[in-house]
PDB file of N, CA and C in Angstrom:
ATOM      1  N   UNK A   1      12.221 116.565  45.660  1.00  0.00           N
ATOM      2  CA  UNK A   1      13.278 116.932  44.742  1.00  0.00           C
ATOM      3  C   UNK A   1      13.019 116.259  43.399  1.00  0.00           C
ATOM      4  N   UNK A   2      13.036 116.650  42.420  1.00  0.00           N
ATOM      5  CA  UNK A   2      12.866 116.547  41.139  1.00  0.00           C
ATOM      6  C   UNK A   2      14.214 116.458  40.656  1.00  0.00           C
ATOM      7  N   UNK A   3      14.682 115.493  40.059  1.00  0.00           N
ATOM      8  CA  UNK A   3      15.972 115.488  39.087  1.00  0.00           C
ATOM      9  C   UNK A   3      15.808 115.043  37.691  1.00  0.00           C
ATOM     10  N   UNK A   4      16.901 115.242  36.467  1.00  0.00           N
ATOM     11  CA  UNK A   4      16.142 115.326  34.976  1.00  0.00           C
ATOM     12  C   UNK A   4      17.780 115.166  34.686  1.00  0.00           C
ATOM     13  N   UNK A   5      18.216 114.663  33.349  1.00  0.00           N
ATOM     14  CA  UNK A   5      19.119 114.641  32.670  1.00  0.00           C
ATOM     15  C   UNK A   5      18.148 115.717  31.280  1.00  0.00           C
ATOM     16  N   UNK A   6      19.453 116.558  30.904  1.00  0.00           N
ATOM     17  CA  UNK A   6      18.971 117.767  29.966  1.00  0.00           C
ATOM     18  C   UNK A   6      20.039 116.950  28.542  1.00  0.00           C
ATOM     19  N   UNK A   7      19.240 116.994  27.546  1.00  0.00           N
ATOM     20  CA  UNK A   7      20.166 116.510  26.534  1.00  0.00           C
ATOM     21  C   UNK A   7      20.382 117.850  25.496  1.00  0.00           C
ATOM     22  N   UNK A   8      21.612 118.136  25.232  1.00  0.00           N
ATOM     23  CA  UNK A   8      21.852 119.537  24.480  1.00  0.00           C
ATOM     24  C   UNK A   8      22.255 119.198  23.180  1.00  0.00           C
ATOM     25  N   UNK A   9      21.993 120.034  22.149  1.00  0.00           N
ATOM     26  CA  UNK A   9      22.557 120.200  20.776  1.00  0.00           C
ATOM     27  C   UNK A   9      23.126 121.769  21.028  1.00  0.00           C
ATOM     28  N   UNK A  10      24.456 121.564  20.014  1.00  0.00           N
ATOM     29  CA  UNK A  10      25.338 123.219  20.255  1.00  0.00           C
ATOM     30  C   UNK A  10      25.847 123.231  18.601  1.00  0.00           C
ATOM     31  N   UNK A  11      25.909 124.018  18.732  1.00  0.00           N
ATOM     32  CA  UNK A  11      26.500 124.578  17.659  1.00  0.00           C
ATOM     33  C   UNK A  11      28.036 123.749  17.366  1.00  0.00           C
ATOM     34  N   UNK A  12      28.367 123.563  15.998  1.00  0.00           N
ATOM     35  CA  UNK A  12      29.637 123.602  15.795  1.00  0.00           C
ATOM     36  C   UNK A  12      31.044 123.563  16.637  1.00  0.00           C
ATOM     37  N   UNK A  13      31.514 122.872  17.611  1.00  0.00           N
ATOM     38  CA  UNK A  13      32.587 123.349  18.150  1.00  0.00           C
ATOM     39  C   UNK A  13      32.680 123.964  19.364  1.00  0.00           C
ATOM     40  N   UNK A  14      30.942 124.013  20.182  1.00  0.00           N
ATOM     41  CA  UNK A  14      30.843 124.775  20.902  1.00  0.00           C
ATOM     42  C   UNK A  14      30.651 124.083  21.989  1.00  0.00           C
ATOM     43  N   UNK A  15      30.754 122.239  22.512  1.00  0.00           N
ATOM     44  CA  UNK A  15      30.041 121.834  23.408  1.00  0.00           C
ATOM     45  C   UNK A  15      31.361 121.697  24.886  1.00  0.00           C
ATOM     46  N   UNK A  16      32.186 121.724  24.415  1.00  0.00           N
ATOM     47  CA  UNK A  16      33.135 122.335  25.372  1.00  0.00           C
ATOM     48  C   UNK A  16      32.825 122.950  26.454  1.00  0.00           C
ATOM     49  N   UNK A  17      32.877 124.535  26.070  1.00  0.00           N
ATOM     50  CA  UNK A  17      32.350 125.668  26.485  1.00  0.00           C
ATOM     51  C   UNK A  17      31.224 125.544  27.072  1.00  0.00           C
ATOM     52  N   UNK A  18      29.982 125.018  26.422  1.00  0.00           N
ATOM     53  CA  UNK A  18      28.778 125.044  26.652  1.00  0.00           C
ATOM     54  C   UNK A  18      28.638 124.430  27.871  1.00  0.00           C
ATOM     55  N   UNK A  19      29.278 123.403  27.985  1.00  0.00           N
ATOM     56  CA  UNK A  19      29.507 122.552  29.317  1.00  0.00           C
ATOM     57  C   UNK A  19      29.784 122.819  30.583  1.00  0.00           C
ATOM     58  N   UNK A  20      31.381 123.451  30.469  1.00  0.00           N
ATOM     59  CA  UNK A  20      31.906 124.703  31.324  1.00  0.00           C
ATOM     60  C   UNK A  20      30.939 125.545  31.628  1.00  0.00           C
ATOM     61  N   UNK A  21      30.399 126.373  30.801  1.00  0.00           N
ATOM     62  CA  UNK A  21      29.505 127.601  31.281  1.00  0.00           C
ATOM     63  C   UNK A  21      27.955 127.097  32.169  1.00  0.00           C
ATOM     64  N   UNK A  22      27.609 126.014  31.427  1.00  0.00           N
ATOM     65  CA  UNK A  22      26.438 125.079  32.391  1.00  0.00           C
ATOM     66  C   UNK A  22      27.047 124.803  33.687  1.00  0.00           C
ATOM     67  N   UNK A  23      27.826 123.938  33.748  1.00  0.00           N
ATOM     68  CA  UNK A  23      28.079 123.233  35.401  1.00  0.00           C
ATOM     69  C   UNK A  23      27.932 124.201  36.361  1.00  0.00           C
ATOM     70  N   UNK A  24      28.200 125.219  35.865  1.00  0.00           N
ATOM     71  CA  UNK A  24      28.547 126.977  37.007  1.00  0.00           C
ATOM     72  C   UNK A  24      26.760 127.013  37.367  1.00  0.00           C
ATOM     73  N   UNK A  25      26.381 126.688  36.751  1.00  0.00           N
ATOM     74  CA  UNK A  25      24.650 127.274  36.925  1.00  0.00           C
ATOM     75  C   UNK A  25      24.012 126.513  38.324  1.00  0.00           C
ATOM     76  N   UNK A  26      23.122 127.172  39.096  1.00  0.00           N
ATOM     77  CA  UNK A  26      22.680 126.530  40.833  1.00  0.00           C
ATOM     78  C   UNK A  26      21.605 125.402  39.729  1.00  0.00           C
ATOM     79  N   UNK A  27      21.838 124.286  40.335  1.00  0.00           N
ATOM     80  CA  UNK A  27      20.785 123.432  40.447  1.00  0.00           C
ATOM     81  C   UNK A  27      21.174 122.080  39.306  1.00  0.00           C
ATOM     82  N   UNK A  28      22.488 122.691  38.489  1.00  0.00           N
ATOM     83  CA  UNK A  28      23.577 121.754  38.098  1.00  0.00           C
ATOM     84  C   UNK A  28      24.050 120.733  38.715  1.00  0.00           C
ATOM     85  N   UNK A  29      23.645 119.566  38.549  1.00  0.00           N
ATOM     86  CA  UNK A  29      25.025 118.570  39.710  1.00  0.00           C
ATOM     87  C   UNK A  29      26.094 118.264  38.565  1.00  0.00           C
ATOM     88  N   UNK A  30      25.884 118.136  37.451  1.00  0.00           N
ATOM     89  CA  UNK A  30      26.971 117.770  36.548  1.00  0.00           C
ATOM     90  C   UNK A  30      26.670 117.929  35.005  1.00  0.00           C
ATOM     91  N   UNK A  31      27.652 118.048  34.268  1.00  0.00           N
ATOM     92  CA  UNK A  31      27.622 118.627  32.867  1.00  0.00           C
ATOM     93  C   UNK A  31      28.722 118.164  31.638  1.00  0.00           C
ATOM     94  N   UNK A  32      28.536 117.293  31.132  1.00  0.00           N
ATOM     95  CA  UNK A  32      29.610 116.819  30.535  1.00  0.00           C
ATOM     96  C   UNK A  32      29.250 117.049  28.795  1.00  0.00           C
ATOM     97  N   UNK A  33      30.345 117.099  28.104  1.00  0.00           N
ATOM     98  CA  UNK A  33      30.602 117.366  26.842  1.00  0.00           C
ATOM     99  C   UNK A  33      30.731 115.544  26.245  1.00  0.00           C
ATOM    100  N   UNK A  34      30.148 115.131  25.126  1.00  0.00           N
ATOM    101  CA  UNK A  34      29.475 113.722  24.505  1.00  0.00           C
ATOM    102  C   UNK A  34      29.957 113.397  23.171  1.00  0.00           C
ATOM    103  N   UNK A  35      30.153 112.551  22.583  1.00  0.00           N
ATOM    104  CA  UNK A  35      29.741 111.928  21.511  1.00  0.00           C
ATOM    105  C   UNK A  35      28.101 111.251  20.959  1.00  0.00           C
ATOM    106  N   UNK A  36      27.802 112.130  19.391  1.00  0.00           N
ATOM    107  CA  UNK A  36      26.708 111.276  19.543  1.00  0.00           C
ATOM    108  C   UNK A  36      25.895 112.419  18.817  1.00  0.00           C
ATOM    109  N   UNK A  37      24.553 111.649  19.192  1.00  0.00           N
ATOM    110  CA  UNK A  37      23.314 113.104  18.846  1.00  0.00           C
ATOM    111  C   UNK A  37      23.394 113.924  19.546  1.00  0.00           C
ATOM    112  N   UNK A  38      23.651 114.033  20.548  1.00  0.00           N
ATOM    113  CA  UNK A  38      23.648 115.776  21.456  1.00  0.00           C
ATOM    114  C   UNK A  38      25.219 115.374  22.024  1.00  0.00           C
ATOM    115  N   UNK A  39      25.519 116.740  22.265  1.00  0.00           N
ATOM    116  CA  UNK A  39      26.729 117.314  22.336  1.00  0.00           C
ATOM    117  C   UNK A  39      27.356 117.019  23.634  1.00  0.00           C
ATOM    118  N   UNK A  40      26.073 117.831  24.760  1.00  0.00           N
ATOM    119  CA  UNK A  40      26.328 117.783  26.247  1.00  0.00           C
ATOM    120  C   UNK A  40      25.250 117.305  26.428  1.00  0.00           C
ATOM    121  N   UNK A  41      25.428 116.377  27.922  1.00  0.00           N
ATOM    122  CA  UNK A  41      24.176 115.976  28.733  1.00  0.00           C
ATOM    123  C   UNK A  41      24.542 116.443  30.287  1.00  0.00           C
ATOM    124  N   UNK A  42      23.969 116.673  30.669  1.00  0.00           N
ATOM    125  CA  UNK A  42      23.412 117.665  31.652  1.00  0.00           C
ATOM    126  C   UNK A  42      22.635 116.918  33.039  1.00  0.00           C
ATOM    127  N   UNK A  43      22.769 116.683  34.209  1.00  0.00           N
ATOM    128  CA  UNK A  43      22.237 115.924  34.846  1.00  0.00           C
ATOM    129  C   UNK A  43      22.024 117.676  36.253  1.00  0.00           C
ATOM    130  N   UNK A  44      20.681 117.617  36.145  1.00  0.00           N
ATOM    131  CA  UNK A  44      19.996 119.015  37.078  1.00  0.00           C
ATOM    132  C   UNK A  44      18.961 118.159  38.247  1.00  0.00           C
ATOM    133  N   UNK A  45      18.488 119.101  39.164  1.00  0.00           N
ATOM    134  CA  UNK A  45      18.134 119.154  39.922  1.00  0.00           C
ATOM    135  C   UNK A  45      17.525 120.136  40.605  1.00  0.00           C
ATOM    136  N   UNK A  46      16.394 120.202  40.487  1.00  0.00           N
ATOM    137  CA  UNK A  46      15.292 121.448  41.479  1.00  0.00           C
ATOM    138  C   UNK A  46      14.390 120.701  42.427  1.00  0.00           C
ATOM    139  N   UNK A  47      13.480 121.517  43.216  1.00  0.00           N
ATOM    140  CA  UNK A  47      12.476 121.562  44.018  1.00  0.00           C
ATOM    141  C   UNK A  47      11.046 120.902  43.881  1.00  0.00           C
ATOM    142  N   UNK A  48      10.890 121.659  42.690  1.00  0.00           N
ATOM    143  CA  UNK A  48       9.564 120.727  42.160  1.00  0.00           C
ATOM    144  C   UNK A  48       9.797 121.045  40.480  1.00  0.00           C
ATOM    145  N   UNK A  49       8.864 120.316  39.738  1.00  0.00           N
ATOM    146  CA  UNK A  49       8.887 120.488  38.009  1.00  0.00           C
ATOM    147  C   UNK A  49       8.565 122.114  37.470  1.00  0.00           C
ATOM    148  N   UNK A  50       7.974 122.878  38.510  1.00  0.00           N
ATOM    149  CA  UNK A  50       8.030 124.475  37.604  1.00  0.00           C
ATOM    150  C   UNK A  50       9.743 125.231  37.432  1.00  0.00           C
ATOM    151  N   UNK A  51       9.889 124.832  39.450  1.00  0.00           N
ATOM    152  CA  UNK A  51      11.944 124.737  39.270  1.00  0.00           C
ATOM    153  C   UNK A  51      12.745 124.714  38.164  1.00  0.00           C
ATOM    154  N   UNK A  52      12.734 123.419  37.887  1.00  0.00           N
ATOM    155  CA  UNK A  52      13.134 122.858  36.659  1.00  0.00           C
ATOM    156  C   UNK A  52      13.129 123.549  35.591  1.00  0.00           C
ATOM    157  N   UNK A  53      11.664 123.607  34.955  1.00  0.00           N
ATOM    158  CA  UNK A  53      11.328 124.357  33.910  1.00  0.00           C
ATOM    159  C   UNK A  53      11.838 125.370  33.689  1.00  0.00           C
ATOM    160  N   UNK A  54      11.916 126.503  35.081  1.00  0.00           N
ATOM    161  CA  UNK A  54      13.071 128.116  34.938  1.00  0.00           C
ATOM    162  C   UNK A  54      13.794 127.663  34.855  1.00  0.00           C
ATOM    163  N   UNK A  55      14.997 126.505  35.294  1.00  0.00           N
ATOM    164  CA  UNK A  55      16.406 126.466  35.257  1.00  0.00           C
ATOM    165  C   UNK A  55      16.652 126.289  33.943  1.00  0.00           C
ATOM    166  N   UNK A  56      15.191 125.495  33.290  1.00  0.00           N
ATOM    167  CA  UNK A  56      15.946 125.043  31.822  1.00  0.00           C
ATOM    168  C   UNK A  56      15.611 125.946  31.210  1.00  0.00           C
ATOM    169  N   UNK A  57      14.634 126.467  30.502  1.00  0.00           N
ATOM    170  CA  UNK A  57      14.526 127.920  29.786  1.00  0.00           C
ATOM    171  C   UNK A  57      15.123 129.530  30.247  1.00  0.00           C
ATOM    172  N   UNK A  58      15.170 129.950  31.405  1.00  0.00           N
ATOM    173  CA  UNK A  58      15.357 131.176  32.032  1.00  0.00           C
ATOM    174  C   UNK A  58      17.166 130.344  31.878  1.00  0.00           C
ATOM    175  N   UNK A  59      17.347 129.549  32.042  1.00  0.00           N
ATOM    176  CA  UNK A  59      19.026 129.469  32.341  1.00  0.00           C
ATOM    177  C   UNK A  59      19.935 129.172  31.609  1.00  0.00           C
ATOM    178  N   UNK A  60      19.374 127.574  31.218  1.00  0.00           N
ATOM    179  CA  UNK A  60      20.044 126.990  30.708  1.00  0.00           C
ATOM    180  C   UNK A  60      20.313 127.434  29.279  1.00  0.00           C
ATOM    181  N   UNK A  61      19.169 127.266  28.589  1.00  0.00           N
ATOM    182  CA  UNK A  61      18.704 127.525  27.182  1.00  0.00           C
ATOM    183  C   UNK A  61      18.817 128.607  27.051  1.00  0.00           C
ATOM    184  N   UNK A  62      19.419 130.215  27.436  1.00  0.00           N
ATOM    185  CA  UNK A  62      20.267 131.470  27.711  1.00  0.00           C
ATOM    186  C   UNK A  62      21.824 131.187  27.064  1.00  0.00           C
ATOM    187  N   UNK A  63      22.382 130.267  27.489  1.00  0.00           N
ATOM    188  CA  UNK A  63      23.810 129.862  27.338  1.00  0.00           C
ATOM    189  C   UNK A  63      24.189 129.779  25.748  1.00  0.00           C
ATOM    190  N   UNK A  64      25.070 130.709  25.559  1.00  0.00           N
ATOM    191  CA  UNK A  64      25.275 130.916  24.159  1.00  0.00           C
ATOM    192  C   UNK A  64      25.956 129.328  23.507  1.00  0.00           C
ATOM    193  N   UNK A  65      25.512 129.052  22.061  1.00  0.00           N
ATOM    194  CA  UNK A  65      25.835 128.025  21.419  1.00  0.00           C
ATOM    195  C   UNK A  65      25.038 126.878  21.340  1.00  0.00           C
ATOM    196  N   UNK A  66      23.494 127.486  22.263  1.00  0.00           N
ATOM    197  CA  UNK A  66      22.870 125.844  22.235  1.00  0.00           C
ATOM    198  C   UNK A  66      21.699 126.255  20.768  1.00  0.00           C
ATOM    199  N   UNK A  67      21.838 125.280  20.089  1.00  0.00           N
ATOM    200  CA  UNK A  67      20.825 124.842  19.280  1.00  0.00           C
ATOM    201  C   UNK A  67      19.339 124.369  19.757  1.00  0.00           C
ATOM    202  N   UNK A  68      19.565 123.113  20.683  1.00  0.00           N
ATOM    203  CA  UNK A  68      18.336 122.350  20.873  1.00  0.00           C
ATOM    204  C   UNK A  68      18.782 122.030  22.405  1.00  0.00           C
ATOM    205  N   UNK A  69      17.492 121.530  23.011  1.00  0.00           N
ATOM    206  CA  UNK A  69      17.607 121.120  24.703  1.00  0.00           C
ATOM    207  C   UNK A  69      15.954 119.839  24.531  1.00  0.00           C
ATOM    208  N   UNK A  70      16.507 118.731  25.370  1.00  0.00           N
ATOM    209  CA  UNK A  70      15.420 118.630  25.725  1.00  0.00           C
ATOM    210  C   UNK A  70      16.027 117.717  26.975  1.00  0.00           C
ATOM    211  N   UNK A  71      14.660 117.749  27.927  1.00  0.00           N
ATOM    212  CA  UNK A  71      14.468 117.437  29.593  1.00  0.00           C
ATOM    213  C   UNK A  71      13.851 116.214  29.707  1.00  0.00           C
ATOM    214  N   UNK A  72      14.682 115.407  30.467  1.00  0.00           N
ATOM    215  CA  UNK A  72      13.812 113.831  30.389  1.00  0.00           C
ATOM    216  C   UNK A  72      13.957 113.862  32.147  1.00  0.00           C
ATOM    217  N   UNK A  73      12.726 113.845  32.872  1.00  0.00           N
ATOM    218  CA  UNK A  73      12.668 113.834  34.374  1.00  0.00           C
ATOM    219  C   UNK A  73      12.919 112.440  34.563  1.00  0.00           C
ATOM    220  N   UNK A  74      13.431 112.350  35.882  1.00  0.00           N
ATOM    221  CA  UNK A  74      13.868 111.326  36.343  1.00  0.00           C
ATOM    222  C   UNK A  74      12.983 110.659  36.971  1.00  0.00           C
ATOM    223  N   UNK A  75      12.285 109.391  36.643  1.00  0.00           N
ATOM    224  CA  UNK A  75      11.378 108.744  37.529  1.00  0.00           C
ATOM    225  C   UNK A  75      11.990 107.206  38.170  1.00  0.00           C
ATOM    226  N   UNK A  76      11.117 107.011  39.384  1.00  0.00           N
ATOM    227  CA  UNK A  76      11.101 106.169  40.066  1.00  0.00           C
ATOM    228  C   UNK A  76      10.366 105.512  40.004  1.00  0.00           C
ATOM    229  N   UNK A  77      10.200 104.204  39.036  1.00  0.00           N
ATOM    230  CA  UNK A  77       8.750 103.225  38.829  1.00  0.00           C
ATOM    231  C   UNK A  77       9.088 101.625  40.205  1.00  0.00           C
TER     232      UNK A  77
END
């Protein structure tokens, strides 16, 4: 299992929503709306790192209002 916190930039007014409409998505464990440089952060979960990669482009990055995304995988040192 591969897990990643997704850090989002949204538009104007939009990270609310953006949040709401994320958490609904499979492979979501949680989605919260932020203060700060990004709006929402995003804590996902897939199978292996190609997983991932569709959830975040094919899915995530689909969701109207996002500006910017980026994926920091979760490691175990």
């Amino acid at each position: 299992m591969v897990q990643a916190f997704i850090l989002i930039q949204t538009e104007v007014g939009k990270a609310a929503a953006v949040a709401r409409e994320i958490a609904q998505l499979k492979g979501v464990t949680q989605a919260e709306d932020v203060t700060g440089p990004y709006d929402v952060i995003v804590r996902a979960e897939a199978r292996n790192v190609d997983e991932l990669g569709k959830l975040v482009v094919a899915r995530v990055q689909s969701v109207e209002g996002i500006t910017r995304t980026l994926t920091c995988p979760i490691v175990h040192l």
